[in-house]
C-alpha atoms as a PDB file:
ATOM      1  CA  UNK A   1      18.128  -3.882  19.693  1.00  0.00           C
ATOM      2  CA  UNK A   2      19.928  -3.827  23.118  1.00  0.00           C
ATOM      3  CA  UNK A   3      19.203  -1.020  25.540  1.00  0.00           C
ATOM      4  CA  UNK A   4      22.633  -0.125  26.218  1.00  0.00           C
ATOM      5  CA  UNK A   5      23.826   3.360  28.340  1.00  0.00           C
ATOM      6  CA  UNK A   6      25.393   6.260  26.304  1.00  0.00           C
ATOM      7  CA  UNK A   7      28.780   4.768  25.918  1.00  0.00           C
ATOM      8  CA  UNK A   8      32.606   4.897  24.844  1.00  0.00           C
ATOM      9  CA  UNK A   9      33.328   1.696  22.760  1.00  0.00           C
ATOM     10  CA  UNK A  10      35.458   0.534  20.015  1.00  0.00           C
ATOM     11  CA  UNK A  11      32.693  -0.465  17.097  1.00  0.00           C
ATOM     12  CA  UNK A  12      33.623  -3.735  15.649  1.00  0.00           C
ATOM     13  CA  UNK A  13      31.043  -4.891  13.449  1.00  0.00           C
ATOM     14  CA  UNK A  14      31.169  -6.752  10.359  1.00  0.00           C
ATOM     15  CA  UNK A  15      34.482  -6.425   9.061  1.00  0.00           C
ATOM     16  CA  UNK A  16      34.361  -6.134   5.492  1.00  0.00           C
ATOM     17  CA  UNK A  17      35.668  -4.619   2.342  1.00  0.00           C
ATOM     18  CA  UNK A  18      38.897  -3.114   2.271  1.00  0.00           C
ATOM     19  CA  UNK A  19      39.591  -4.298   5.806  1.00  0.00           C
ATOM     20  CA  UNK A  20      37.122  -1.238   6.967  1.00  0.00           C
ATOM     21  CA  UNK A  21      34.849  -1.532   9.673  1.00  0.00           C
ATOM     22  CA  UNK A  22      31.137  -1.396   9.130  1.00  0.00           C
ATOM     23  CA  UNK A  23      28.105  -0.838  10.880  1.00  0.00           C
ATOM     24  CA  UNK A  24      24.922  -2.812  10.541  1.00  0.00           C
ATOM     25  CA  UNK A  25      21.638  -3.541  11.823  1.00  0.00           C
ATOM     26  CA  UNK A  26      20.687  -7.012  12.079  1.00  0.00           C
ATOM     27  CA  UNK A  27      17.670  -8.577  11.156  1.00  0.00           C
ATOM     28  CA  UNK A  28      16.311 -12.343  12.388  1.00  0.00           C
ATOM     29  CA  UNK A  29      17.917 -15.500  10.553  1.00  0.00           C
ATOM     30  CA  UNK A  30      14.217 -16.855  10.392  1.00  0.00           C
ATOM     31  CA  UNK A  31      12.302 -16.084   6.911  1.00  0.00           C
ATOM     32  CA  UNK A  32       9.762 -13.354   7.544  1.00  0.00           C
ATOM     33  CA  UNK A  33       7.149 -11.376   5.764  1.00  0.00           C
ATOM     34  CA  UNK A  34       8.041  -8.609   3.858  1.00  0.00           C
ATOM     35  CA  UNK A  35       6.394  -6.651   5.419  1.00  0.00           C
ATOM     36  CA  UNK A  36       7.410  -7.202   8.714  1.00  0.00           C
ATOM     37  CA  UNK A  37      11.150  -7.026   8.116  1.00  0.00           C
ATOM     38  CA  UNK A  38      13.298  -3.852   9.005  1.00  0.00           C
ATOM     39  CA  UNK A  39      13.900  -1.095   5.881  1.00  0.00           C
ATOM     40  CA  UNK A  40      16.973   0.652   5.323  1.00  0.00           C
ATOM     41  CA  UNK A  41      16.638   4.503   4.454  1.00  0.00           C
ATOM     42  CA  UNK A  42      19.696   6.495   2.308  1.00  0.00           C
ATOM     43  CA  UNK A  43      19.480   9.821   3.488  1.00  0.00           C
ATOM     44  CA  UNK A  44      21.346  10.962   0.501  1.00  0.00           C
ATOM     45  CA  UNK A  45      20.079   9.625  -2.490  1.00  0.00           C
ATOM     46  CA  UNK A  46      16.376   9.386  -0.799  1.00  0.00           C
ATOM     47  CA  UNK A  47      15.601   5.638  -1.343  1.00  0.00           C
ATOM     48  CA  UNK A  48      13.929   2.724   0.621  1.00  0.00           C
ATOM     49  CA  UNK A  49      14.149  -0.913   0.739  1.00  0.00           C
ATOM     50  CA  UNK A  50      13.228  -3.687   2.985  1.00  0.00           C
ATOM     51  CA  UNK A  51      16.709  -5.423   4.447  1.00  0.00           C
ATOM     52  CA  UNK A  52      16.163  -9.449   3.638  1.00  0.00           C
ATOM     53  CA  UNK A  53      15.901 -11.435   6.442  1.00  0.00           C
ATOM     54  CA  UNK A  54      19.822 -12.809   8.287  1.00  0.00           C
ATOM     55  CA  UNK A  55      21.153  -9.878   5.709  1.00  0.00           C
ATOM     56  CA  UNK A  56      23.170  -6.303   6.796  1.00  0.00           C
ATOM     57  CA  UNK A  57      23.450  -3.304   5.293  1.00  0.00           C
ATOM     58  CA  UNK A  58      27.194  -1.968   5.507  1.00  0.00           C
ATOM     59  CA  UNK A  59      27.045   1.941   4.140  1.00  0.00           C
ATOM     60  CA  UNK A  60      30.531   2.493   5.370  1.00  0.00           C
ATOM     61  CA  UNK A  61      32.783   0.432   3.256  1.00  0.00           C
ATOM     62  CA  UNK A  62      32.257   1.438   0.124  1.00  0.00           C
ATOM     63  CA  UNK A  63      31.203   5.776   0.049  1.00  0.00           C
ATOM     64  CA  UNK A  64      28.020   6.195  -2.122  1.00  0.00           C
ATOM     65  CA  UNK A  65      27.199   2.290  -2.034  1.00  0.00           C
ATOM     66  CA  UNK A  66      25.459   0.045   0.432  1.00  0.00           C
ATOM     67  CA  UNK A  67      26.701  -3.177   0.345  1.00  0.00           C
ATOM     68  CA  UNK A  68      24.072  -5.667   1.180  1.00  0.00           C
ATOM     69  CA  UNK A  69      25.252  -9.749   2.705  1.00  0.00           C
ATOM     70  CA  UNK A  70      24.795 -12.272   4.863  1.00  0.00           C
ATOM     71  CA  UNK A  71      27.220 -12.728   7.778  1.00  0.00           C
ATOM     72  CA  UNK A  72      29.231 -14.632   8.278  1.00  0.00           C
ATOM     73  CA  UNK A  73      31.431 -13.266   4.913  1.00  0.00           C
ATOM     74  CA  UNK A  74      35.042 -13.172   4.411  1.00  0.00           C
ATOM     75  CA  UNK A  75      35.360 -10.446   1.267  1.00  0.00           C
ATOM     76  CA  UNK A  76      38.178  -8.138   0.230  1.00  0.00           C
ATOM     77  CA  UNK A  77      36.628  -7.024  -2.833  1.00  0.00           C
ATOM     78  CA  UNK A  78      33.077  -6.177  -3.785  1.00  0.00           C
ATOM     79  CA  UNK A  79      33.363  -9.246  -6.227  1.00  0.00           C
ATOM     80  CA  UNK A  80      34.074 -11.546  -3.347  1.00  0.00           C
ATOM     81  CA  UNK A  81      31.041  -9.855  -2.198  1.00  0.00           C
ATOM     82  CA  UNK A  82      28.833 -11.114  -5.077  1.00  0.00           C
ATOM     83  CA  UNK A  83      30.344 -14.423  -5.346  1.00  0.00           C
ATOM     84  CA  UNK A  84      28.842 -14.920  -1.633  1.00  0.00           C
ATOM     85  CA  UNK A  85      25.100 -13.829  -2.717  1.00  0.00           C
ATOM     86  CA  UNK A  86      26.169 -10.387  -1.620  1.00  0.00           C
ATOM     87  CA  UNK A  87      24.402  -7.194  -3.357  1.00  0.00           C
ATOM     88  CA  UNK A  88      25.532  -3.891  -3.889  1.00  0.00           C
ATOM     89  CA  UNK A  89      22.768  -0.492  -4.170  1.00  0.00           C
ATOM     90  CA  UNK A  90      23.627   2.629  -5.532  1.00  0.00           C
ATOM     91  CA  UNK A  91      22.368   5.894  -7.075  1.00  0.00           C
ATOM     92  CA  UNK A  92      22.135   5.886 -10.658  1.00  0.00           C
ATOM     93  CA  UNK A  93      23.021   9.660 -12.433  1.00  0.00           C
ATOM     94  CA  UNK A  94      19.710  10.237 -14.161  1.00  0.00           C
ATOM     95  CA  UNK A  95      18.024  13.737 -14.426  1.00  0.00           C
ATOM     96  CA  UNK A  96      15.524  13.015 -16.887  1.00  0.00           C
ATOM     97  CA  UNK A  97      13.091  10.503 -15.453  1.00  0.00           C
ATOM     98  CA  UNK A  98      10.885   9.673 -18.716  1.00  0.00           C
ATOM     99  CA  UNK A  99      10.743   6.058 -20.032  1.00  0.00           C
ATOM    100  CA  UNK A 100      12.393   7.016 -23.177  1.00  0.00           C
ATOM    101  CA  UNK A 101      15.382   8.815 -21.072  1.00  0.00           C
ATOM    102  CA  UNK A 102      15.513   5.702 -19.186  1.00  0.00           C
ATOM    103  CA  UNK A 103      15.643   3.092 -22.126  1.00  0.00           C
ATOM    104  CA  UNK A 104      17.857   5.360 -23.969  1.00  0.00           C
ATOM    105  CA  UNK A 105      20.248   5.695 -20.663  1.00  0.00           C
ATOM    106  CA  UNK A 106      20.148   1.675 -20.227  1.00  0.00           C
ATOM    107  CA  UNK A 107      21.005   1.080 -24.073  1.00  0.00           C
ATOM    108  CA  UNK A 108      23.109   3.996 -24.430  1.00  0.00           C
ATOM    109  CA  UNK A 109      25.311   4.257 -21.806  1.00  0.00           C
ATOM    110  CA  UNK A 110      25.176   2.052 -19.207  1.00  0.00           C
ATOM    111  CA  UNK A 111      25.350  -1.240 -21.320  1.00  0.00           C
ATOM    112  CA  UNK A 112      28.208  -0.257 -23.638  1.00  0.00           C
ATOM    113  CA  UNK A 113      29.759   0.731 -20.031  1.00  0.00           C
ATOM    114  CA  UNK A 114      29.261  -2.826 -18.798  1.00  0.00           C
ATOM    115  CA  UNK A 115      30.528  -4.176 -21.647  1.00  0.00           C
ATOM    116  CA  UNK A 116      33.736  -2.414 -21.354  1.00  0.00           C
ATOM    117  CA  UNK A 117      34.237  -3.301 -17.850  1.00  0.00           C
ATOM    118  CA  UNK A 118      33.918  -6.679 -17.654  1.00  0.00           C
ATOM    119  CA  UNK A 119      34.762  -7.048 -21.217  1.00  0.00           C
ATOM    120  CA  UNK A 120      32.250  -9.546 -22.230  1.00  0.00           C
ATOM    121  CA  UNK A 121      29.607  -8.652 -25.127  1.00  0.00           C
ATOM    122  CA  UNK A 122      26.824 -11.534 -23.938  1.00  0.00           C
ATOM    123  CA  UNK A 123      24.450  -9.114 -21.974  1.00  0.00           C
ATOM    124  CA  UNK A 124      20.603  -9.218 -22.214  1.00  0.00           C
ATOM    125  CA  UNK A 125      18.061  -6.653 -21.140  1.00  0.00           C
ATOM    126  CA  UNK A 126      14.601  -6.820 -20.339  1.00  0.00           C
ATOM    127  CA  UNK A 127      12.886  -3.912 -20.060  1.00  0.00           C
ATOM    128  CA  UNK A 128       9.322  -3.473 -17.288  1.00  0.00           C
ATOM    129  CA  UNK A 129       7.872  -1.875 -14.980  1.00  0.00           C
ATOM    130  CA  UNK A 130       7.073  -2.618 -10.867  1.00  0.00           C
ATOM    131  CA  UNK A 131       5.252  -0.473  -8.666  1.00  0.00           C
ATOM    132  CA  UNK A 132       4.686   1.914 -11.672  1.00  0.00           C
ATOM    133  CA  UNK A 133       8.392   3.100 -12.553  1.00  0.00           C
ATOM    134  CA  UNK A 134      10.217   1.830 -15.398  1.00  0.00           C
ATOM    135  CA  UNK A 135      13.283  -1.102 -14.771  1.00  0.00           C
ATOM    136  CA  UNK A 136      15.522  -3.047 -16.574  1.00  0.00           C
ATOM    137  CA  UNK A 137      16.656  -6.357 -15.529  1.00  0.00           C
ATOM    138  CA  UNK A 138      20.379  -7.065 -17.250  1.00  0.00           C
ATOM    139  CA  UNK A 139      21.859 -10.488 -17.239  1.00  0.00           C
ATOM    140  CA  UNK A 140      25.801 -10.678 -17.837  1.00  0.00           C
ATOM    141  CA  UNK A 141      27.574 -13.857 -18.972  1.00  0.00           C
ATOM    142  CA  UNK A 142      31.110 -14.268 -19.740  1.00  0.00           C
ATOM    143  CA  UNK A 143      32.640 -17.209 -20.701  1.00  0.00           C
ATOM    144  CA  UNK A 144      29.715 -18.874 -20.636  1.00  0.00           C
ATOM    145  CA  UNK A 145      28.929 -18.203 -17.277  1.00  0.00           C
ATOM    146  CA  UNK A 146      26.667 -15.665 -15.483  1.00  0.00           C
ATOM    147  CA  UNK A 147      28.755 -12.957 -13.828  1.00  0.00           C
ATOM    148  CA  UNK A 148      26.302 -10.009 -13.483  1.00  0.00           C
ATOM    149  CA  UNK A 149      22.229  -9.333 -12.404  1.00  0.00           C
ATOM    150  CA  UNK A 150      21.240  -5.973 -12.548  1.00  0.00           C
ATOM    151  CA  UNK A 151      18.105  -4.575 -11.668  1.00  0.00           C
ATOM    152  CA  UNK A 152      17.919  -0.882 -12.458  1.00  0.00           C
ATOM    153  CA  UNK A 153      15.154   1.386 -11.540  1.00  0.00           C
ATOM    154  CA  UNK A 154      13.482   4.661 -12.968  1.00  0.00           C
ATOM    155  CA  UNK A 155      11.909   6.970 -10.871  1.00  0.00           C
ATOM    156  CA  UNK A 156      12.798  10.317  -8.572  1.00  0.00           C
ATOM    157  CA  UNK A 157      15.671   8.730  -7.154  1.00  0.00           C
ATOM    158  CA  UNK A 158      17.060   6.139  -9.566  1.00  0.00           C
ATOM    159  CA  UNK A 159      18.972   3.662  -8.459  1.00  0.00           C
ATOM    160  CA  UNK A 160      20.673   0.448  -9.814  1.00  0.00           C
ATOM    161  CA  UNK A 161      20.880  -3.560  -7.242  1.00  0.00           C
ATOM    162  CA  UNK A 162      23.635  -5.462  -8.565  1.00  0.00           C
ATOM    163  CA  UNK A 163      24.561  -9.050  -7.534  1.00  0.00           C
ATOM    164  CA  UNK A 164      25.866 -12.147  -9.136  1.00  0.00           C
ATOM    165  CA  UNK A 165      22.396 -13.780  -9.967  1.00  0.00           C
ATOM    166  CA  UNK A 166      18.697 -12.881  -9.205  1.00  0.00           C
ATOM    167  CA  UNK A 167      18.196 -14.872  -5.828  1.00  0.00           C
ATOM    168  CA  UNK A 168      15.398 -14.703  -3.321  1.00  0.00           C
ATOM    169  CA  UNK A 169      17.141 -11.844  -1.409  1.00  0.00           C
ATOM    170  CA  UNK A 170      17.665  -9.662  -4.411  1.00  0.00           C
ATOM    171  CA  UNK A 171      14.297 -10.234  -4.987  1.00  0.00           C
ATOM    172  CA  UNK A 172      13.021  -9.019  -1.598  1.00  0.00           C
ATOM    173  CA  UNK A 173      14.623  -5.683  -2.471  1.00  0.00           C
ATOM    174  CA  UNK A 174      14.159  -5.658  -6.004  1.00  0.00           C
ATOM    175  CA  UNK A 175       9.964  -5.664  -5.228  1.00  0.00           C
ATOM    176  CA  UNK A 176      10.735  -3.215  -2.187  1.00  0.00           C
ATOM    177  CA  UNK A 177      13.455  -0.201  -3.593  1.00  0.00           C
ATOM    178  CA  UNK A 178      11.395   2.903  -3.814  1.00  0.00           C
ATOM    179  CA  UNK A 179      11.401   6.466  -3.800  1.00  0.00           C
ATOM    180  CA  UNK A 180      11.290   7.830  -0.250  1.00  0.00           C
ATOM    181  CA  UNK A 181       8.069  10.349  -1.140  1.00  0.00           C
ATOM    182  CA  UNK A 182       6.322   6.674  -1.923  1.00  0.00           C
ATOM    183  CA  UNK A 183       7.317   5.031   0.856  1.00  0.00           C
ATOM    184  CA  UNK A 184       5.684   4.460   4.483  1.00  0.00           C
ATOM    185  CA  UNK A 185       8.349   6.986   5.680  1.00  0.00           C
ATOM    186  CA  UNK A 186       7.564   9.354   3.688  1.00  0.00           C
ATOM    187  CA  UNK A 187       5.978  11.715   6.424  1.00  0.00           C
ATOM    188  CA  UNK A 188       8.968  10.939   8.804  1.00  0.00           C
ATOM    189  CA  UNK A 189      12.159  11.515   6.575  1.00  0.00           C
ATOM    190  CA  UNK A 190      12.495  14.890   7.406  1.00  0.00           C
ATOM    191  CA  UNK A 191      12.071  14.591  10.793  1.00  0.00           C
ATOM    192  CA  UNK A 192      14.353  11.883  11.589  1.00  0.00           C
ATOM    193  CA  UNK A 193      17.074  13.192   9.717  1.00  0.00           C
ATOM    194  CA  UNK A 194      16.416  16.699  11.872  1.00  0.00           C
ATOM    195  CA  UNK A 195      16.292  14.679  14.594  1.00  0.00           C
ATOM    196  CA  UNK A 196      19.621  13.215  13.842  1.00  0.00           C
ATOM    197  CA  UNK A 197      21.233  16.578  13.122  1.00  0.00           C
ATOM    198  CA  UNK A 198      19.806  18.359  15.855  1.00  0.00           C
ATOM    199  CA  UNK A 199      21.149  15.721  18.535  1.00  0.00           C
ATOM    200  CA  UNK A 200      24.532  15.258  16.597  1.00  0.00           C
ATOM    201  CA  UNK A 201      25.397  19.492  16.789  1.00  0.00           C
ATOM    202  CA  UNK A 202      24.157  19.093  20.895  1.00  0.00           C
ATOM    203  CA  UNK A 203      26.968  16.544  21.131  1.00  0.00           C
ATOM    204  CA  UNK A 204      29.380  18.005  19.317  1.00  0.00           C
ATOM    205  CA  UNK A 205      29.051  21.201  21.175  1.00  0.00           C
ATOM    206  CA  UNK A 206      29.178  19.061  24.576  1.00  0.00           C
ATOM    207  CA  UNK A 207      25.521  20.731  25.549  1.00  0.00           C
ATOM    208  CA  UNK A 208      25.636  17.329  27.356  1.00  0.00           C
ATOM    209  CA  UNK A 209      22.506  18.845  29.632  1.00  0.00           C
ATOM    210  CA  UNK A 210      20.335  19.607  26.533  1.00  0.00           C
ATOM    211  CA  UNK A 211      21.025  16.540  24.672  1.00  0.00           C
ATOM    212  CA  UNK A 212      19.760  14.483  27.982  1.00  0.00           C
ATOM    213  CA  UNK A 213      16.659  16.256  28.120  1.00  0.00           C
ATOM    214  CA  UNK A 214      15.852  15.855  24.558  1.00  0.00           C
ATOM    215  CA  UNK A 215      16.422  12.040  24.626  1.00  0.00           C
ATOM    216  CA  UNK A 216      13.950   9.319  25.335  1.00  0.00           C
ATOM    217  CA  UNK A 217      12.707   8.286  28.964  1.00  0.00           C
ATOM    218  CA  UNK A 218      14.592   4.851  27.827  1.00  0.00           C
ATOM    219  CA  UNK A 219      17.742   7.062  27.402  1.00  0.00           C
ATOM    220  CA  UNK A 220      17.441   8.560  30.929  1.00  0.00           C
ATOM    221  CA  UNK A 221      16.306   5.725  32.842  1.00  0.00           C
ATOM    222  CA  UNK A 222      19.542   4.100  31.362  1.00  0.00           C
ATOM    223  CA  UNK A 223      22.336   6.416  31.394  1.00  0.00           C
ATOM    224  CA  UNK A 224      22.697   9.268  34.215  1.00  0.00           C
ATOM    225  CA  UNK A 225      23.854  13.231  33.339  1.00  0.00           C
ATOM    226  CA  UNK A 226      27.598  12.443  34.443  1.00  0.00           C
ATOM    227  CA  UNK A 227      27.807   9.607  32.212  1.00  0.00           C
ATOM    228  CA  UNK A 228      26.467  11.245  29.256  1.00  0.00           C
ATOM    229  CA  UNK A 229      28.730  14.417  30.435  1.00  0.00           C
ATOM    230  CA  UNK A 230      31.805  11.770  31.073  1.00  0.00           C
ATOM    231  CA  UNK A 231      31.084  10.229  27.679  1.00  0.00           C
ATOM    232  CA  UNK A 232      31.201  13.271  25.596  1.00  0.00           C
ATOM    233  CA  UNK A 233      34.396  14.772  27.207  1.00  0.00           C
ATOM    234  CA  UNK A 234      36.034  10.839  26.397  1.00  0.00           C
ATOM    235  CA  UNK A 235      34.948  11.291  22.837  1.00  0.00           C
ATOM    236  CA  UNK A 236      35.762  15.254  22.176  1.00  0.00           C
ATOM    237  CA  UNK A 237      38.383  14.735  19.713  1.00  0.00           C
ATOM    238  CA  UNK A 238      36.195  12.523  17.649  1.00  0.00           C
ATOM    239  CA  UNK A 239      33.209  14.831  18.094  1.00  0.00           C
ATOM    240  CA  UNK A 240      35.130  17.530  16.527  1.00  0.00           C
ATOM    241  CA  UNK A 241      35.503  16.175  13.227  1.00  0.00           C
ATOM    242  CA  UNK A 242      33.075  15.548  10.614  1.00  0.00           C
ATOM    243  CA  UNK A 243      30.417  13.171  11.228  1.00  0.00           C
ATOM    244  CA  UNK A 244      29.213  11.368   8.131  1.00  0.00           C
ATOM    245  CA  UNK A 245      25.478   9.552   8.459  1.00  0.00           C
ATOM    246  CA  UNK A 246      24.594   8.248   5.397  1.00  0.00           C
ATOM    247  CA  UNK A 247      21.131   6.433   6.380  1.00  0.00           C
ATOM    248  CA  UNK A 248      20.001   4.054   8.432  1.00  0.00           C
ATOM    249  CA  UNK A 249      18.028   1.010   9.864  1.00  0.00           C
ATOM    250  CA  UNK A 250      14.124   2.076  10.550  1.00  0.00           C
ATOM    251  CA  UNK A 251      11.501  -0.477  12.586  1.00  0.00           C
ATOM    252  CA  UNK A 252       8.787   0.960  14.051  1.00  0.00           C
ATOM    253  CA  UNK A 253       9.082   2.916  16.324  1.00  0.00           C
ATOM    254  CA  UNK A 254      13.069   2.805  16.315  1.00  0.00           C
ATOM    255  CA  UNK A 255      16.111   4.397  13.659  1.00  0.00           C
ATOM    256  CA  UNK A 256      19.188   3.112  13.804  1.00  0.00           C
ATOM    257  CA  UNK A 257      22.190   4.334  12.041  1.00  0.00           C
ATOM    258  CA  UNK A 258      26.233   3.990  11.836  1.00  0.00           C
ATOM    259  CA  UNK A 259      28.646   7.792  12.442  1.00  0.00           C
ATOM    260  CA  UNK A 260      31.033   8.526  10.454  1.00  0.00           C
ATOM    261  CA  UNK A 261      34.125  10.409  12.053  1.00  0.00           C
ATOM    262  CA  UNK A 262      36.807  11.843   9.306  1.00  0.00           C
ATOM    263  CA  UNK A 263      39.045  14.699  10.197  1.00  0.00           C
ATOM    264  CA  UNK A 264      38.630  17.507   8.486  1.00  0.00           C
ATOM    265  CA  UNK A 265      39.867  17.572   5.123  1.00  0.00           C
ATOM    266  CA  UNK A 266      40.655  13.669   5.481  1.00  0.00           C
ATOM    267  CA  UNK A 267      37.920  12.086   3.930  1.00  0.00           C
ATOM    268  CA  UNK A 268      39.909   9.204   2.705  1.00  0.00           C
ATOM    269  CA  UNK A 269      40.923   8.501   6.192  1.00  0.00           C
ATOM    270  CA  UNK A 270      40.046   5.235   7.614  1.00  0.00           C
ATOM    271  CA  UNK A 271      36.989   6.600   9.915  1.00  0.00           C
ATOM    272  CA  UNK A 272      36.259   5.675  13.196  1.00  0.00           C
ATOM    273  CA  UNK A 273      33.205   4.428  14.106  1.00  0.00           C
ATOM    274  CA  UNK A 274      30.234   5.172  15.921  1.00  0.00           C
ATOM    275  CA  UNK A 275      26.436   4.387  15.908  1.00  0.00           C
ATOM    276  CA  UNK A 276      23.335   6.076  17.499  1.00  0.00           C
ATOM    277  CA  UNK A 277      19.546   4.864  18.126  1.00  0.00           C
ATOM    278  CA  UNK A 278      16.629   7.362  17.527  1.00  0.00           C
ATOM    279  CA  UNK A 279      13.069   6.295  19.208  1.00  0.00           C
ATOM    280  CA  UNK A 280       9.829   7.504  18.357  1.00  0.00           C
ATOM    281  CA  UNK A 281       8.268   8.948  22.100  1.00  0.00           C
ATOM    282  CA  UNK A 282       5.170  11.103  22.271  1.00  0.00           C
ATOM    283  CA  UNK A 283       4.572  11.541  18.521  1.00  0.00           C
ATOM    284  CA  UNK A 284       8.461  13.364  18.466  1.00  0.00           C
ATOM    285  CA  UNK A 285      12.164  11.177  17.474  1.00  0.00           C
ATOM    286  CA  UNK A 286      14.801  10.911  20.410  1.00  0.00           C
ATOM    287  CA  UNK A 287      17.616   9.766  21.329  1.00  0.00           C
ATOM    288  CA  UNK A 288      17.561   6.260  22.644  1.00  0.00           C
ATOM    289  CA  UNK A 289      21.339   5.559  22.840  1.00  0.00           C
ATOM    290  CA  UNK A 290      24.328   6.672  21.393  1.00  0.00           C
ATOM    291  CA  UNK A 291      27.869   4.864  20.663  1.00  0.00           C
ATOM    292  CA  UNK A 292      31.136   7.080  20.598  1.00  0.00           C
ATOM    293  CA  UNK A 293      34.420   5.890  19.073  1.00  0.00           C
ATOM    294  CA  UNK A 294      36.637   4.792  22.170  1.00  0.00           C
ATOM    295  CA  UNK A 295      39.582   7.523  22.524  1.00  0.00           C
ATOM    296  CA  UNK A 296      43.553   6.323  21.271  1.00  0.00           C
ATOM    297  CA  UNK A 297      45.386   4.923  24.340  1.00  0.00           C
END
């Protein structure tokens, strides 16, 4: 990622779904380890996966859902989405984690559901397990044709990867998705998003001086007091509204993660933009950078 200063900029990246802008963090075009690529956190659901290499993650476009592609993609619609080996990740509505809850769930209710919605009755389900939680791997065909993979997982925080077919980059995050408690951030959730919240109520409350000395040295080698202080008056009208994060991009030792900025009681609202960089310094997360939603002319 780019050391830029504390800034005021319009955020333009990836234009997707719905014509609404989304954030991302991008990842090399070359194929990598697993291991070595870059994980995306949800802060709200508490899930992890690794973020396939040349792919983004775009949490803004549709609210609940990341939507996971490789750029460049023209898409209007979350099936345009899949046609172009696009994925989609969401939370699945499961209190009772046992297998038989799960299998009964998956037959039950979320098949006959499928069915309905893309009105086709030729769907198969395999049921399994990977990294010790129970999953079910649906195939949809209509016509003939496949339409629909699914991959859903049991576990504390169940959650369901659909895309067109089962490619090599589903298959990167089907073998990575797991609960954040089993996960190598698992010690540093908490922290970050703390971090994050801490740093976000210092802005919004224009303690400009406070949120400089709580950043990283990169922060204040790169961006002086005034600018920060200029920065935060520029973007005031912005910082007063709510300010959605919904996860984010982790690498060691960096976090990186898209603002949301609705006005109050205007969720709907197409949001403006914004995106800031945390940095692990001295055992303790900071703010590396931070990008503001340029003010209406």
């Amino acid at each position: 990622m780019s050391r830029t200063k504390i800034m005021i900029l319009v955020v333009a990246l990836a234009l997707v779904v719905g014509g609404a802008l989304g954030y991302s963090q991008r990842s090399t075009n070359k194929t990598v380890p697993v291991g070595s690529l870059p994980e995306y956190f949800n802060f709200g659901n508490n899930y992890v996966f690794s973020i396939p290499g040349s792919y983004i993650v775009d949490s803004q476009s549709v609210l609940g859902a990341e939507l996971v592609y490789s750029t460049p993609i023209s898409a209007k619609t979350v099936e345009d989405v899949y046609s172009q080996n696009g994925m989609a990740i969401q939370a699945v509505d499961l209190s009772d984690h046992s297998a038989q809850a799960f299998k009964d769930y998956v037959n039950n209710k979320y098949v006959p559901q499928l069915k309905q919605s893309l009105s086709t009755e030729d769907i198969a389900v395999k049921f399994g397990k990977t990294n010790g939680n129970d999953n079910a791997r649906i195939t949809v065909k209509k016509d003939g044709g496949q339409i629909r993979f699914i991959y859903l997982r049991n576990g504390q925080h169940p959650t369901s990867l659909i895309a067109k077919s089962e490619t090599d980059n589903f298959k990167v995050i089907e073998q990575t998705i797991k609960d954040v408690e089993s996960s190598d951030l698992k010690n540093e959730a908490g922290t970050i998003k703390q971090t994050l919240q801490n740093s976000l109520q210092l802005a919004k409350s224009q303690k400009d001086q406070d949120l400089y000395n709580s950043g990283s040295p990169e922060l204040r080698a790169q961006t002086t007091l005034p600018q920060l202080t200029a920065a935060l008056n520029a973007a005031g009208t912005y910082l007063s509204q709510n300010i959605t994060v919904s996860g984010g991009s982790y690498k060691s030792p960096e976090f990186s993660a898209a603002l949301r900025f609705t006005p109050p009681g205007q969720n709907n609202a197409q949001p403006a933009i914004g995106a800031i960089t945390l940095k692990k310094s001295d055992n303790q997360w900071k703010v590396e950078a931070l990008s503001l939603p340029a003010p209406k002319q």
